[in-house]
C-alpha atoms as a PDB file:
ATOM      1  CA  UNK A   1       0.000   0.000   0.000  1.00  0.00           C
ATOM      2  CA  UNK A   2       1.162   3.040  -1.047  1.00  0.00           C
ATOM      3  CA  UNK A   3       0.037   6.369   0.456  1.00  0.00           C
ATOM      4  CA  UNK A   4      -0.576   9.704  -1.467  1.00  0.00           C
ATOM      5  CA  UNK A   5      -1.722  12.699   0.739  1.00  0.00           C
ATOM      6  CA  UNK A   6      -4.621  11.201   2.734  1.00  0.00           C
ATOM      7  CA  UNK A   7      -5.990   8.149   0.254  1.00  0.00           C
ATOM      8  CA  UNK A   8      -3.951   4.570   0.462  1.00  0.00           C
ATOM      9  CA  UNK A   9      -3.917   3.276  -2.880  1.00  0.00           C
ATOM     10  CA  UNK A  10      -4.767  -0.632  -2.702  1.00  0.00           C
ATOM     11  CA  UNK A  11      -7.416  -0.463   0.000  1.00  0.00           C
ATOM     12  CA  UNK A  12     -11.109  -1.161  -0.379  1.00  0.00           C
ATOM     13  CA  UNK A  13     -14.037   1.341   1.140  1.00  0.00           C
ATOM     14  CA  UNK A  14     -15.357   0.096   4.031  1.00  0.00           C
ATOM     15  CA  UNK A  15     -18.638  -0.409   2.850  1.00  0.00           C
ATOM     16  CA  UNK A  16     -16.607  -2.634   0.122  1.00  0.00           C
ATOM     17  CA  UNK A  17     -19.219  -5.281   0.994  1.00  0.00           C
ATOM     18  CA  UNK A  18     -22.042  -3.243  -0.445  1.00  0.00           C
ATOM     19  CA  UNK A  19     -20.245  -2.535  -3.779  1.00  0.00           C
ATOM     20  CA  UNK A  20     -19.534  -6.175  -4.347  1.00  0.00           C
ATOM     21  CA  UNK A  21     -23.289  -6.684  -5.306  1.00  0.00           C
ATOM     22  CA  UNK A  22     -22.872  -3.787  -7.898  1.00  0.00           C
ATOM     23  CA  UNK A  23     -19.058  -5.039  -9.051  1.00  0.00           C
ATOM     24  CA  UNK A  24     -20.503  -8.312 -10.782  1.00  0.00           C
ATOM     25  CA  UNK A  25     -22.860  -5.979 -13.067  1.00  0.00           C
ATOM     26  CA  UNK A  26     -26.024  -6.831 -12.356  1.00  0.00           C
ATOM     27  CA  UNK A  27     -29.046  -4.815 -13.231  1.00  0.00           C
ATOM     28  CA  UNK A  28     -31.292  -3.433 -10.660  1.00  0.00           C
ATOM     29  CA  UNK A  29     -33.818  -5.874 -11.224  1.00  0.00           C
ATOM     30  CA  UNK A  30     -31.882  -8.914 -11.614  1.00  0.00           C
ATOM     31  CA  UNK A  31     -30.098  -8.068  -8.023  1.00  0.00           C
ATOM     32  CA  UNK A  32     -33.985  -7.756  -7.037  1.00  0.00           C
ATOM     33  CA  UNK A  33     -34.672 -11.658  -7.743  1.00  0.00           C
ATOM     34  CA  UNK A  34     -31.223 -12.263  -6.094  1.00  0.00           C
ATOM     35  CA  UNK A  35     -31.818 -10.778  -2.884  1.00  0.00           C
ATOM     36  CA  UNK A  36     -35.253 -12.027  -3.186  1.00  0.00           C
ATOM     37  CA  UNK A  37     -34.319 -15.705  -3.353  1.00  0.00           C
ATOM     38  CA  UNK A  38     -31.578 -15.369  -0.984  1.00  0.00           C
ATOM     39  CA  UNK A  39     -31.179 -12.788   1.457  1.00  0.00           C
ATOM     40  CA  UNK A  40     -33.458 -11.691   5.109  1.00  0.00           C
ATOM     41  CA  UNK A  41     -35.576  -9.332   2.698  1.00  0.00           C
ATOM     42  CA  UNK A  42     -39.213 -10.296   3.779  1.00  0.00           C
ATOM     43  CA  UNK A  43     -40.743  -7.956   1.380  1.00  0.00           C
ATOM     44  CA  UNK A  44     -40.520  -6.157  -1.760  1.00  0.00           C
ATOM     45  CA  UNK A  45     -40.181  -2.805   0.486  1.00  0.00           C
ATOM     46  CA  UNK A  46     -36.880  -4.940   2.264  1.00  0.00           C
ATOM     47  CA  UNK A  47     -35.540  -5.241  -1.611  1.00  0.00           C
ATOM     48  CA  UNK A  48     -35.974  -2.147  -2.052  1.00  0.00           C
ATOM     49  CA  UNK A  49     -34.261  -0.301   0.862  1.00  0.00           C
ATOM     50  CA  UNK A  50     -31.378  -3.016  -0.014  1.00  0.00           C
ATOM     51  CA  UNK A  51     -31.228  -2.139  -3.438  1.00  0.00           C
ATOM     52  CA  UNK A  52     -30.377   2.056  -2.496  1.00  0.00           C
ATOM     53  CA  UNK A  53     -28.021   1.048   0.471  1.00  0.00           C
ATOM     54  CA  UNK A  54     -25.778  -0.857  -2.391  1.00  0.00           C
ATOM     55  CA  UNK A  55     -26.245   2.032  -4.792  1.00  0.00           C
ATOM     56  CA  UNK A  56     -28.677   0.296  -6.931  1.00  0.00           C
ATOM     57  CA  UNK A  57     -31.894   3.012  -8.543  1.00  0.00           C
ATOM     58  CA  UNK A  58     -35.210   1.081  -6.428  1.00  0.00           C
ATOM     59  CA  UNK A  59     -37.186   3.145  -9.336  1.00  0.00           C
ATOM     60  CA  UNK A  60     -36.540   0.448 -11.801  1.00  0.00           C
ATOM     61  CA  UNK A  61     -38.513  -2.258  -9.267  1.00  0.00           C
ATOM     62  CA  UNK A  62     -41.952  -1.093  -9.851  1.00  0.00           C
ATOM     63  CA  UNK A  63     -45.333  -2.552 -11.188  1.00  0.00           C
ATOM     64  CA  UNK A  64     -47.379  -5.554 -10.164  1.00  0.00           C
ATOM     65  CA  UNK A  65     -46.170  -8.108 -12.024  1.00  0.00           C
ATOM     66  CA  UNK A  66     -42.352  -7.924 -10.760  1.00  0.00           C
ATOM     67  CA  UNK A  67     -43.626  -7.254  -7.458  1.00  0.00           C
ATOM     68  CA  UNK A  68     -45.859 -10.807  -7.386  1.00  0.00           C
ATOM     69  CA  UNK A  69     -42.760 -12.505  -9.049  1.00  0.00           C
ATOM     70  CA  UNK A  70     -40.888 -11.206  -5.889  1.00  0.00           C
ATOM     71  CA  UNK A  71     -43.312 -11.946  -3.405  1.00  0.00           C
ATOM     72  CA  UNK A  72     -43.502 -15.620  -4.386  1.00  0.00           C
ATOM     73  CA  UNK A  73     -40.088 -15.917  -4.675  1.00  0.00           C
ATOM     74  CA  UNK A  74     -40.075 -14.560  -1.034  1.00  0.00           C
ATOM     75  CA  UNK A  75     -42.634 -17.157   0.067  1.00  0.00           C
ATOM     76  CA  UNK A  76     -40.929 -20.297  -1.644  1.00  0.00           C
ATOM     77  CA  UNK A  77     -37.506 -19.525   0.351  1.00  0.00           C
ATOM     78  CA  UNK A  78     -39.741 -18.891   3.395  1.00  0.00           C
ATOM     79  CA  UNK A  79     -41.329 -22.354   2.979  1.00  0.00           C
ATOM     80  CA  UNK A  80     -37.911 -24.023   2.474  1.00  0.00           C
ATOM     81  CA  UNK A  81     -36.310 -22.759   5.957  1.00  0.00           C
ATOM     82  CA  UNK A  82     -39.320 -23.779   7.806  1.00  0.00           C
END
C-alpha cells in the first residue's frame, strides 16, 4: 500500500461489501430476484431499501407483475427454511 496525501492506494471502502453486489454488473432488477431468493428481505419494500443502500436506482422495481414474481419468490424460500 502506497500512500498519497490522505488516500492509500490498494485499499477497499469500508462499505466494500455493499459494492460487491454492484461489481458483478447486475441490473437493478436482476439483483432484485437475487436478494429475493436469498437474502433476510421479507418484502418487496426490504428489496428495495437493499437495493439504495448498495447504490442500486429502487425506481426500476416497480409494477405488479415484478412485485408478485418477488413476493412468491419470497414465500418459496420462506417455505424451504421452515
Amino acid at each position: 500500500m502506497h500512500r498519497r496525501g490522505l488516500i492509500q492506494v490498494g485499499t477497499r471502502p469500508a462499505n466494500s461489501h455493499m459494492l460487491s453486489a454492484m461489481d458483478n454488473g447486475a441490473t437493478a432488477v436482476e439483483r432484485a430476484f437475487e436478494l429475493a431468493r436469498s437474502s433476510t428481505c421479507t418484502c418487496v419494500k426490504d428489496i428495495k431499501a437493499r437495493l439504495m443502500a448498495e447504490g442500486y436506482s429502487a425506481s426500476q422495481i416497480s409494477g405488479r407483475t415484478l412485485s408478485k414474481q418477488l413476493v412468491a419468490l419470497i414465500k418459496a424460500r420462506h417455505s424451504q427454511v421452515t
